[in-house]
PDB file of N, CA and C in Angstrom:
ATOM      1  N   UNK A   1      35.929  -0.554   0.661  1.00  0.00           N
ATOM      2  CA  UNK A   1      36.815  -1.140  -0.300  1.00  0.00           C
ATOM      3  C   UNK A   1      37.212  -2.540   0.145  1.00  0.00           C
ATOM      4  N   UNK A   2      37.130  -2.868   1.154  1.00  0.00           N
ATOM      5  CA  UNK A   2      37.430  -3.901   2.075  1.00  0.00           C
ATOM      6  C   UNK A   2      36.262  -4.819   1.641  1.00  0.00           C
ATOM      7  N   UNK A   3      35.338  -5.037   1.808  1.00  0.00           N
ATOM      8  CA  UNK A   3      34.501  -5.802   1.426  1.00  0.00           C
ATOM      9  C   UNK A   3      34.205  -5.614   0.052  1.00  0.00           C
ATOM     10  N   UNK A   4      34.394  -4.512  -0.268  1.00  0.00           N
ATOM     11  CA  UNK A   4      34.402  -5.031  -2.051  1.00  0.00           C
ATOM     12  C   UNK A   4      35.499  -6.135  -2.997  1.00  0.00           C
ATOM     13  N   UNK A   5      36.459  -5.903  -1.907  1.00  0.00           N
ATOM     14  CA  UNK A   5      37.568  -7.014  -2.041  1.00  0.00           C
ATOM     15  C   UNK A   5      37.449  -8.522  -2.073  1.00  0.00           C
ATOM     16  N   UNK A   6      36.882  -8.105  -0.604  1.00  0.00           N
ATOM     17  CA  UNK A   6      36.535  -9.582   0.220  1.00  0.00           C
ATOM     18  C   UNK A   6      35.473 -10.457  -1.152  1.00  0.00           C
ATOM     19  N   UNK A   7      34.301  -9.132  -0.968  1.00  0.00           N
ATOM     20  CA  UNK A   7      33.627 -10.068  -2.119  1.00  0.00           C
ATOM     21  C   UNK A   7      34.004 -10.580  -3.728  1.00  0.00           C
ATOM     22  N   UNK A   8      34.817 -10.154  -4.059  1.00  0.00           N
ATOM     23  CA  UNK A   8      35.474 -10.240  -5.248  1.00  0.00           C
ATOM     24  C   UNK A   8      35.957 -11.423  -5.521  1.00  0.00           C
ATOM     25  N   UNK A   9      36.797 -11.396  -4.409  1.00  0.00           N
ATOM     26  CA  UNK A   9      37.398 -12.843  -3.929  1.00  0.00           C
ATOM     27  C   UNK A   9      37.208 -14.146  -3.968  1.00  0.00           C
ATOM     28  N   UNK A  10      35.493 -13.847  -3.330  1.00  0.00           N
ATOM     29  CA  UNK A  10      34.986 -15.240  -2.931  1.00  0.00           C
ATOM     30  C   UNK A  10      33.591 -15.412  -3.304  1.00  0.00           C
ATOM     31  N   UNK A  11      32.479 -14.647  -3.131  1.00  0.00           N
ATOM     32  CA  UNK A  11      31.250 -14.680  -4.059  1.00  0.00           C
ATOM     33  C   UNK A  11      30.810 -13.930  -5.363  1.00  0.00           C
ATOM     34  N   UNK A  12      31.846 -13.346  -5.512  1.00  0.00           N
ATOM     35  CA  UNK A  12      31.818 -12.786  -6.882  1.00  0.00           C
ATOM     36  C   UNK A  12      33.085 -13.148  -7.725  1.00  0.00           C
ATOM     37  N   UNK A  13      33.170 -13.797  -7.715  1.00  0.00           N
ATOM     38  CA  UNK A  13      34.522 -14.760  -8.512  1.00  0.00           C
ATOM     39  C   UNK A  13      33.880 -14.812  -9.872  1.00  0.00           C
ATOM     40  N   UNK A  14      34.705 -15.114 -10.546  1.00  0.00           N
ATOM     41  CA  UNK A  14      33.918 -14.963 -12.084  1.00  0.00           C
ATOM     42  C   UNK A  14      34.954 -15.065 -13.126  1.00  0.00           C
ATOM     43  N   UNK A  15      35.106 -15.889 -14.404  1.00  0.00           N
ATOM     44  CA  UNK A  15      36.187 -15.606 -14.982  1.00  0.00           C
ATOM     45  C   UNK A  15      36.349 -13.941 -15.789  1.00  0.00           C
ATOM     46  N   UNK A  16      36.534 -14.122 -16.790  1.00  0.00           N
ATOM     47  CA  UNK A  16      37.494 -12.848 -17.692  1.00  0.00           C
ATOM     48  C   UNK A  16      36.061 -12.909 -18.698  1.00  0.00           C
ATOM     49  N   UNK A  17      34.743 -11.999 -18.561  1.00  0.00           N
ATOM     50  CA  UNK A  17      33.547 -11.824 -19.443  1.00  0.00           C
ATOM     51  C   UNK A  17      33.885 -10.187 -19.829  1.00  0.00           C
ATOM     52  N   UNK A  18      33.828 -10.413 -21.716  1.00  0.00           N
ATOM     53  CA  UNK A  18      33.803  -8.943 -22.088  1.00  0.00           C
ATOM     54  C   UNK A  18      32.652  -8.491 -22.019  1.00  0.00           C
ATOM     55  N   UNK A  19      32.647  -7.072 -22.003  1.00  0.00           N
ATOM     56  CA  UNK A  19      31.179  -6.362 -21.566  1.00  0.00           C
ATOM     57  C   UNK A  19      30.519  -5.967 -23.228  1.00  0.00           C
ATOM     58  N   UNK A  20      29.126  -6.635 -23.417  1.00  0.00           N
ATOM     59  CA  UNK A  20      29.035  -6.449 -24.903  1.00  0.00           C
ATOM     60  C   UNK A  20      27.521  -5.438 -24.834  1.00  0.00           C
ATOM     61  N   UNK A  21      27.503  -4.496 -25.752  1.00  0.00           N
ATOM     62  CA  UNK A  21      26.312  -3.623 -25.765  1.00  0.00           C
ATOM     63  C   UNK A  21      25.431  -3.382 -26.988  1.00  0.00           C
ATOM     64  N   UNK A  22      24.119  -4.409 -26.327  1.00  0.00           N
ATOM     65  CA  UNK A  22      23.951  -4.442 -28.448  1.00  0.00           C
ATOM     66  C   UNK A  22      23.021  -3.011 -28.421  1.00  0.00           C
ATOM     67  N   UNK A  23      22.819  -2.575 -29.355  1.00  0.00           N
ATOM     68  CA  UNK A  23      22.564  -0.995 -29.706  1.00  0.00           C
ATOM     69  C   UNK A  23      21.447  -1.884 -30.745  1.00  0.00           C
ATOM     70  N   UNK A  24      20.126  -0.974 -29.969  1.00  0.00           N
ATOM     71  CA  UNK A  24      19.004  -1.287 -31.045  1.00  0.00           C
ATOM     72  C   UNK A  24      18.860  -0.933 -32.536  1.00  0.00           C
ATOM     73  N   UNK A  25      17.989  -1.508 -33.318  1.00  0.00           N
ATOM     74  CA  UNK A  25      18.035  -1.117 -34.639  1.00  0.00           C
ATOM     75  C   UNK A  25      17.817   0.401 -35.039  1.00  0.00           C
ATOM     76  N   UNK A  26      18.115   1.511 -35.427  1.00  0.00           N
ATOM     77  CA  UNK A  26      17.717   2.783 -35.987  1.00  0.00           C
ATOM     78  C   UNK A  26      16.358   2.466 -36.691  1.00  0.00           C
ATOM     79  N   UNK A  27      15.164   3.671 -36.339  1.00  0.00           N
ATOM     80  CA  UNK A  27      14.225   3.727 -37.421  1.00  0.00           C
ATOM     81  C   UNK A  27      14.122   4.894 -37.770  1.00  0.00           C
ATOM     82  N   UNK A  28      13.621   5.449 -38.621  1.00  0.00           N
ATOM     83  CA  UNK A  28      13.436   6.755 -39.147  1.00  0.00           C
ATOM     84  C   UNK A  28      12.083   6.773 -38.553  1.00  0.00           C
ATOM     85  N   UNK A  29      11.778   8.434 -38.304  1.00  0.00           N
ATOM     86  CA  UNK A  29      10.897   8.825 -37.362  1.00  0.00           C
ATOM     87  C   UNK A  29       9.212   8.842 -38.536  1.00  0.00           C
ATOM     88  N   UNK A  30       8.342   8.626 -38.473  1.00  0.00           N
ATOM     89  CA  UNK A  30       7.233   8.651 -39.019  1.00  0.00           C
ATOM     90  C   UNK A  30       6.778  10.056 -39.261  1.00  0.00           C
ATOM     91  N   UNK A  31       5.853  10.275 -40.208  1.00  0.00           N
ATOM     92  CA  UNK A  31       5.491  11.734 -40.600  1.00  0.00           C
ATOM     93  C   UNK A  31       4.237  11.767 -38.744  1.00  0.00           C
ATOM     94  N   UNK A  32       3.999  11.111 -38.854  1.00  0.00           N
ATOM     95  CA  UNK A  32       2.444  11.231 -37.562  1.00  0.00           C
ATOM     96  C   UNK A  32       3.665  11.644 -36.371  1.00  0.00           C
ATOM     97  N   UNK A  33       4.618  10.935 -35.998  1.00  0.00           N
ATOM     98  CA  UNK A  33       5.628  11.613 -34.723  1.00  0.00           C
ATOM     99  C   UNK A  33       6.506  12.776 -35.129  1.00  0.00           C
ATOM    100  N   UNK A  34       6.695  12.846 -36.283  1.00  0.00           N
ATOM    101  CA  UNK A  34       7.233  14.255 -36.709  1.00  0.00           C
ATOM    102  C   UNK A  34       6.151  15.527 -36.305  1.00  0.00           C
ATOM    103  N   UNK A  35       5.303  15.543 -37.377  1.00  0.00           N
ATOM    104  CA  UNK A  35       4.055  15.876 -36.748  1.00  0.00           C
ATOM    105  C   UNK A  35       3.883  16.550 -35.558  1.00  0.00           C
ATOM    106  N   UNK A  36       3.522  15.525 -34.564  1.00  0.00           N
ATOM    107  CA  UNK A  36       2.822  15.903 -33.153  1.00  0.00           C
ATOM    108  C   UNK A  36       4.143  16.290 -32.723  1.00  0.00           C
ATOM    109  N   UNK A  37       5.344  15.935 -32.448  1.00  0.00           N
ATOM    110  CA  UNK A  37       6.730  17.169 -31.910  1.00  0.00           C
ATOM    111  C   UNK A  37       6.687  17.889 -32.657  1.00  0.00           C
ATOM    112  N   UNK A  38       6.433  18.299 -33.671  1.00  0.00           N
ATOM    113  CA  UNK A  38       6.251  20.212 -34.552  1.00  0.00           C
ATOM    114  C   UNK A  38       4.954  20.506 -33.164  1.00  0.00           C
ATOM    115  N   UNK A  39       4.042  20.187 -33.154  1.00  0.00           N
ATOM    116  CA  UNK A  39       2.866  20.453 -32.452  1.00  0.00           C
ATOM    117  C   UNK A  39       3.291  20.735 -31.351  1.00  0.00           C
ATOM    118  N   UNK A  40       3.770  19.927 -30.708  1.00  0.00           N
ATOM    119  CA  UNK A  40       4.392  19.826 -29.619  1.00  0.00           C
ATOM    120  C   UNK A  40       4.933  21.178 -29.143  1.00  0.00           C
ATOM    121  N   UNK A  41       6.256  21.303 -29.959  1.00  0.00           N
ATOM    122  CA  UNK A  41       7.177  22.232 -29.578  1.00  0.00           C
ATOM    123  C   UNK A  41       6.330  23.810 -30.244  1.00  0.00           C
ATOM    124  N   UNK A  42       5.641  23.641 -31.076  1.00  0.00           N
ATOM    125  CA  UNK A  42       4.821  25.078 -31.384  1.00  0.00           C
ATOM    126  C   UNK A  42       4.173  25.626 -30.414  1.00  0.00           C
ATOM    127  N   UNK A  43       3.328  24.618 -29.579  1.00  0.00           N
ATOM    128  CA  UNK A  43       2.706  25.310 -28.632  1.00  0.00           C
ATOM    129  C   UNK A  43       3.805  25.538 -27.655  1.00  0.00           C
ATOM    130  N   UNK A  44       4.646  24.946 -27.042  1.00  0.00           N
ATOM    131  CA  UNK A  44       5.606  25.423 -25.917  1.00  0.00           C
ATOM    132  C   UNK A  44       6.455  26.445 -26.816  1.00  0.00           C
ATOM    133  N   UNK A  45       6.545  27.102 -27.885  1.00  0.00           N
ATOM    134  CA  UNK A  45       7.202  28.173 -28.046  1.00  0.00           C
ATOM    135  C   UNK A  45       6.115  29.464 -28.181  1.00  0.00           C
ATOM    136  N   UNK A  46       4.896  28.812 -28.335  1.00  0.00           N
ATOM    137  CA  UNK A  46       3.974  30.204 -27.996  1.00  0.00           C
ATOM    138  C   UNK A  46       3.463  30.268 -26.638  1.00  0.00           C
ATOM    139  N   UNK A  47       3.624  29.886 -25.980  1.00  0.00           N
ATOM    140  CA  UNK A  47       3.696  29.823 -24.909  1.00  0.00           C
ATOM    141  C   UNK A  47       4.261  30.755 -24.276  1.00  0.00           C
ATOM    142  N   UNK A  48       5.850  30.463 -24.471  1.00  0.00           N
ATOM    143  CA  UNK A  48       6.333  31.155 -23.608  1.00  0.00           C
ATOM    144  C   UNK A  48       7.122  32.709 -24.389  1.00  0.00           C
ATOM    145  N   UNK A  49       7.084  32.377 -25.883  1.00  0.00           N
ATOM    146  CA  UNK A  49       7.279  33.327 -26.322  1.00  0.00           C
ATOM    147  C   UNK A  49       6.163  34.457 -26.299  1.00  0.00           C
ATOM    148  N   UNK A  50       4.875  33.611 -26.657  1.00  0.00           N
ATOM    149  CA  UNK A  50       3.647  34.986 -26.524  1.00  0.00           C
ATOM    150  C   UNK A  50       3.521  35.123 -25.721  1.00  0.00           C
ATOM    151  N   UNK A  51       3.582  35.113 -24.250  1.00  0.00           N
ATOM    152  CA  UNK A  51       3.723  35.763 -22.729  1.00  0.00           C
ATOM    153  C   UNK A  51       4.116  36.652 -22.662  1.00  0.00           C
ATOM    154  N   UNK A  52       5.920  36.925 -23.092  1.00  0.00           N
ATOM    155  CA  UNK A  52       6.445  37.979 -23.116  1.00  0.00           C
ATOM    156  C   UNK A  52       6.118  39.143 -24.375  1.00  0.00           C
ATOM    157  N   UNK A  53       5.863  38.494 -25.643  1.00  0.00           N
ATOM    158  CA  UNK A  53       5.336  39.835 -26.477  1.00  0.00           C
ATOM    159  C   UNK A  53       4.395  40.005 -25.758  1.00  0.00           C
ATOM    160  N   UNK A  54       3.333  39.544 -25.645  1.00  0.00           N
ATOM    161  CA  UNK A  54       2.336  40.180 -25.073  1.00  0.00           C
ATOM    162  C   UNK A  54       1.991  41.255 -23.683  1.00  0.00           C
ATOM    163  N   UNK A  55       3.417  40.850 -22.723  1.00  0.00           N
ATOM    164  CA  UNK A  55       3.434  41.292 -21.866  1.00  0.00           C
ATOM    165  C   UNK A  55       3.835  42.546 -22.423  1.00  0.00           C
ATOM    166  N   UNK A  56       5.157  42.805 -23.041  1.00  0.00           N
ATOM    167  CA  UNK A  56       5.366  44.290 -23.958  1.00  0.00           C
ATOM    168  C   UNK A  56       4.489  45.038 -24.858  1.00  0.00           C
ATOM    169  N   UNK A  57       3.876  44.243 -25.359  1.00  0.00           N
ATOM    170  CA  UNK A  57       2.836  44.803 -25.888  1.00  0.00           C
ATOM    171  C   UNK A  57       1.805  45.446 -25.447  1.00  0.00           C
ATOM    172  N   UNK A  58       1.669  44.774 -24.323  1.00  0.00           N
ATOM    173  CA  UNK A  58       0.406  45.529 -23.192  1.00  0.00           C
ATOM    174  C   UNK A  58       1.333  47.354 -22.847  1.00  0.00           C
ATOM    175  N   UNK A  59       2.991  46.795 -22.210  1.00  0.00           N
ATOM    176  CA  UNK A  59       2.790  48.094 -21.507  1.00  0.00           C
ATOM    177  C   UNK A  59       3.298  48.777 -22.418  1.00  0.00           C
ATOM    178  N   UNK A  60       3.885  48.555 -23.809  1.00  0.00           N
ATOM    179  CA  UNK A  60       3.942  49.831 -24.957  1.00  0.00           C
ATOM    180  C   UNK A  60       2.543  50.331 -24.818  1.00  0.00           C
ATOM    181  N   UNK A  61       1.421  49.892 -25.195  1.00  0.00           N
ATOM    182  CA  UNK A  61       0.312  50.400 -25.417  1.00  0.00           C
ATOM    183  C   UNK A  61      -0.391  51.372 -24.441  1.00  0.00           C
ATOM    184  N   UNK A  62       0.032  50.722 -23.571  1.00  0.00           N
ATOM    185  CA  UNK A  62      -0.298  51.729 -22.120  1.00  0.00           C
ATOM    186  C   UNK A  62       0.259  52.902 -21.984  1.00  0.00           C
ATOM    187  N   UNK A  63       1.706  52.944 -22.079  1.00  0.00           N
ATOM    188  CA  UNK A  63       2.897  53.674 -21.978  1.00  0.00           C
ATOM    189  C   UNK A  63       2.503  55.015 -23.377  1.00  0.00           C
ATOM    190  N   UNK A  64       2.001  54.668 -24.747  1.00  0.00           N
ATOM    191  CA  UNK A  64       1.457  55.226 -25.529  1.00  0.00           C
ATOM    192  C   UNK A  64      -0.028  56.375 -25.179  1.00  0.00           C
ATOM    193  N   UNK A  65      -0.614  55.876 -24.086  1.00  0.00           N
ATOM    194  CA  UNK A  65      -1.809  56.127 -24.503  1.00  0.00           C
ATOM    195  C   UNK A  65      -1.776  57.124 -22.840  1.00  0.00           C
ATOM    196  N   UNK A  66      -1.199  57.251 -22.111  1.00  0.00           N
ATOM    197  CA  UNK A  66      -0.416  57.983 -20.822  1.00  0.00           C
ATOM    198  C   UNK A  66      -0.001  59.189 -20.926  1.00  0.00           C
ATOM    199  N   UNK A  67      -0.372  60.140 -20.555  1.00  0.00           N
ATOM    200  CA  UNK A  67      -1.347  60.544 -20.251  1.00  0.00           C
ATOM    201  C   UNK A  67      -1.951  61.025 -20.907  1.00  0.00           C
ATOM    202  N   UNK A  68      -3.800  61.208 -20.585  1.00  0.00           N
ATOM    203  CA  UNK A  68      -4.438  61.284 -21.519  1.00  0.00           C
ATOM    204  C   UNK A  68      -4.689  62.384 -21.340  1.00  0.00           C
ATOM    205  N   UNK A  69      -5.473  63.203 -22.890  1.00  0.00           N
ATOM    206  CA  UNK A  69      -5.791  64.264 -23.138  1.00  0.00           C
ATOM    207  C   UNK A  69      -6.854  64.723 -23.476  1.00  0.00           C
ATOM    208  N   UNK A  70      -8.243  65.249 -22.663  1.00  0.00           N
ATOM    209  CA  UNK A  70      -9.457  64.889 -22.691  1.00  0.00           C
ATOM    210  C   UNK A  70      -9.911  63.899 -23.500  1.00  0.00           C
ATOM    211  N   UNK A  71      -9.572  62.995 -22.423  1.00  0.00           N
ATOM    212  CA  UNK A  71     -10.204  61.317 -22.696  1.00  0.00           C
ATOM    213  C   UNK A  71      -9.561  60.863 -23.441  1.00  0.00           C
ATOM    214  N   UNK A  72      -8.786  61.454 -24.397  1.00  0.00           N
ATOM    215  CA  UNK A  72      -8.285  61.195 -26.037  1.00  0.00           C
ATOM    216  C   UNK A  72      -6.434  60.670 -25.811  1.00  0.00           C
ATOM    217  N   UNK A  73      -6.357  59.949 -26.476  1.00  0.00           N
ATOM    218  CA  UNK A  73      -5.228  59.365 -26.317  1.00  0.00           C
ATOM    219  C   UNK A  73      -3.797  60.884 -27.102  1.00  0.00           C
ATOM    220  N   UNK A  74      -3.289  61.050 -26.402  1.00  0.00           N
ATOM    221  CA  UNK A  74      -1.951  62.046 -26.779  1.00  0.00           C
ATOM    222  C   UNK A  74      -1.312  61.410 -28.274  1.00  0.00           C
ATOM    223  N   UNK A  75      -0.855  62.807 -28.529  1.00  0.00           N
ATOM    224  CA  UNK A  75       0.494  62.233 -29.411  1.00  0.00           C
ATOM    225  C   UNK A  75       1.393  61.263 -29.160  1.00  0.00           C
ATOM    226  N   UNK A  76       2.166  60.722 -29.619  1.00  0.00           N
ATOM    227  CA  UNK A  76       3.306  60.195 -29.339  1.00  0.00           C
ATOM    228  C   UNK A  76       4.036  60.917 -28.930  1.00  0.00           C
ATOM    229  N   UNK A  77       4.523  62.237 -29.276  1.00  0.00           N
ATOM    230  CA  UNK A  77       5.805  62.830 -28.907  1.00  0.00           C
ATOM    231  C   UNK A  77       5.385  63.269 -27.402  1.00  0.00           C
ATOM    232  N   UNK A  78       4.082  63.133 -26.770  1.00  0.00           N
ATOM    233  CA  UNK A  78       3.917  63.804 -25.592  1.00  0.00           C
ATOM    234  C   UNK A  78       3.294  62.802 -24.423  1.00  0.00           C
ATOM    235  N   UNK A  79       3.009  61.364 -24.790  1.00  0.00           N
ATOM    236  CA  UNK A  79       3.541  60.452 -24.299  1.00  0.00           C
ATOM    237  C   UNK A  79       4.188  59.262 -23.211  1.00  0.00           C
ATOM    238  N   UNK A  80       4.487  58.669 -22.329  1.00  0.00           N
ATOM    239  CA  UNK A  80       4.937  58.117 -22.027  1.00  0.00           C
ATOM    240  C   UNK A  80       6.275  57.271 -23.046  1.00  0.00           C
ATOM    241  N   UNK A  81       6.082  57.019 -23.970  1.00  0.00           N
ATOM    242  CA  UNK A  81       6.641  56.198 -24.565  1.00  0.00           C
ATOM    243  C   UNK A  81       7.368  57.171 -25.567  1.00  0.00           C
ATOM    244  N   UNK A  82       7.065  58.093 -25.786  1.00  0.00           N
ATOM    245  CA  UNK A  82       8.114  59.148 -26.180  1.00  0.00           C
ATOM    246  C   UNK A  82       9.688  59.037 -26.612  1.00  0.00           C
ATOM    247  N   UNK A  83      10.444  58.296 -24.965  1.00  0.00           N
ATOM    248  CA  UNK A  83      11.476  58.049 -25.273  1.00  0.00           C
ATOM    249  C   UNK A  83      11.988  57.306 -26.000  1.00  0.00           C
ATOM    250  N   UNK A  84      11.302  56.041 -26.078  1.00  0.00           N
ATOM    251  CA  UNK A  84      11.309  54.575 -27.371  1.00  0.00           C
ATOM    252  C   UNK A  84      10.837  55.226 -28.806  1.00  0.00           C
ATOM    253  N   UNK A  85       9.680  55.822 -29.069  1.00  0.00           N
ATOM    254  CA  UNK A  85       9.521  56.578 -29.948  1.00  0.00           C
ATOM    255  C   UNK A  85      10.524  57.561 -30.464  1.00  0.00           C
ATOM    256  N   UNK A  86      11.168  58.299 -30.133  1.00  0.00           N
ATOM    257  CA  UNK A  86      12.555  59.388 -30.810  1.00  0.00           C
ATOM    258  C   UNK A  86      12.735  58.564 -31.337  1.00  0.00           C
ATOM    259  N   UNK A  87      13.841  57.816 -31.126  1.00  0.00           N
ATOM    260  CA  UNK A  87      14.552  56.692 -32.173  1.00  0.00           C
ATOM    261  C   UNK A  87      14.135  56.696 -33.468  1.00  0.00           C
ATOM    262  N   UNK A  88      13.077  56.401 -33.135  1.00  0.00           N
ATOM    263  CA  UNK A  88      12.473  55.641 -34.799  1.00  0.00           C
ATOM    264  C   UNK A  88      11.744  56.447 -35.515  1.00  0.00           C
ATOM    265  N   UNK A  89      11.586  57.854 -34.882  1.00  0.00           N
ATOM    266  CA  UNK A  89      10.927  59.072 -35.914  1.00  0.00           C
ATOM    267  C   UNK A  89      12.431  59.847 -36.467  1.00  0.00           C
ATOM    268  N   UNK A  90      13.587  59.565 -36.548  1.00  0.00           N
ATOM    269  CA  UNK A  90      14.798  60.417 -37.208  1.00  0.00           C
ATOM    270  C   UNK A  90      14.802  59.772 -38.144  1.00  0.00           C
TER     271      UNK A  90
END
């Protein structure tokens, strides 16, 4: 603080300047940059959204088809996935 003083003082002397901020002109965004950010953001929401369906989707299907019954995929009610299944058969 001491030398911020000092300098204030004596090489940074300066009269009374208001601080002015010019703010660029506004444009409205073009259909071609509208565009490519829809693009943009579509793929980063399938991305990371289809990762996770897909990841559920894999182990419903698995969870469905567990254990098997000569070779043949079980009922639902007998199952792995059984328990998620009740629900939605009442």
């Amino acid at each position: 603080m001491a030398t911020a003083r000092v300098l204030k003082s004596s090489i940074l002397k300066s009269g009374h300047t208001s601080f002015l901020l010019e703010m660029p002109s506004y444009r409205w965004p073009t259909l071609q940059s509208l565009g490519l950010r829809l693009l943009d953001r579509s793929k980063v929401f399938l991305r990371r959204a289809g990762t996770v369906i897909l990841l559920v989707m894999v182990v419903l299907w698995i969870a469905a088809h567990v254990p098997t019954q000569n070779g043949h995929a079980p009922k639902i009610e007998n199952s792995l996935a059984a328990p998620w299944a009740a629900p939605l058969s009442r």
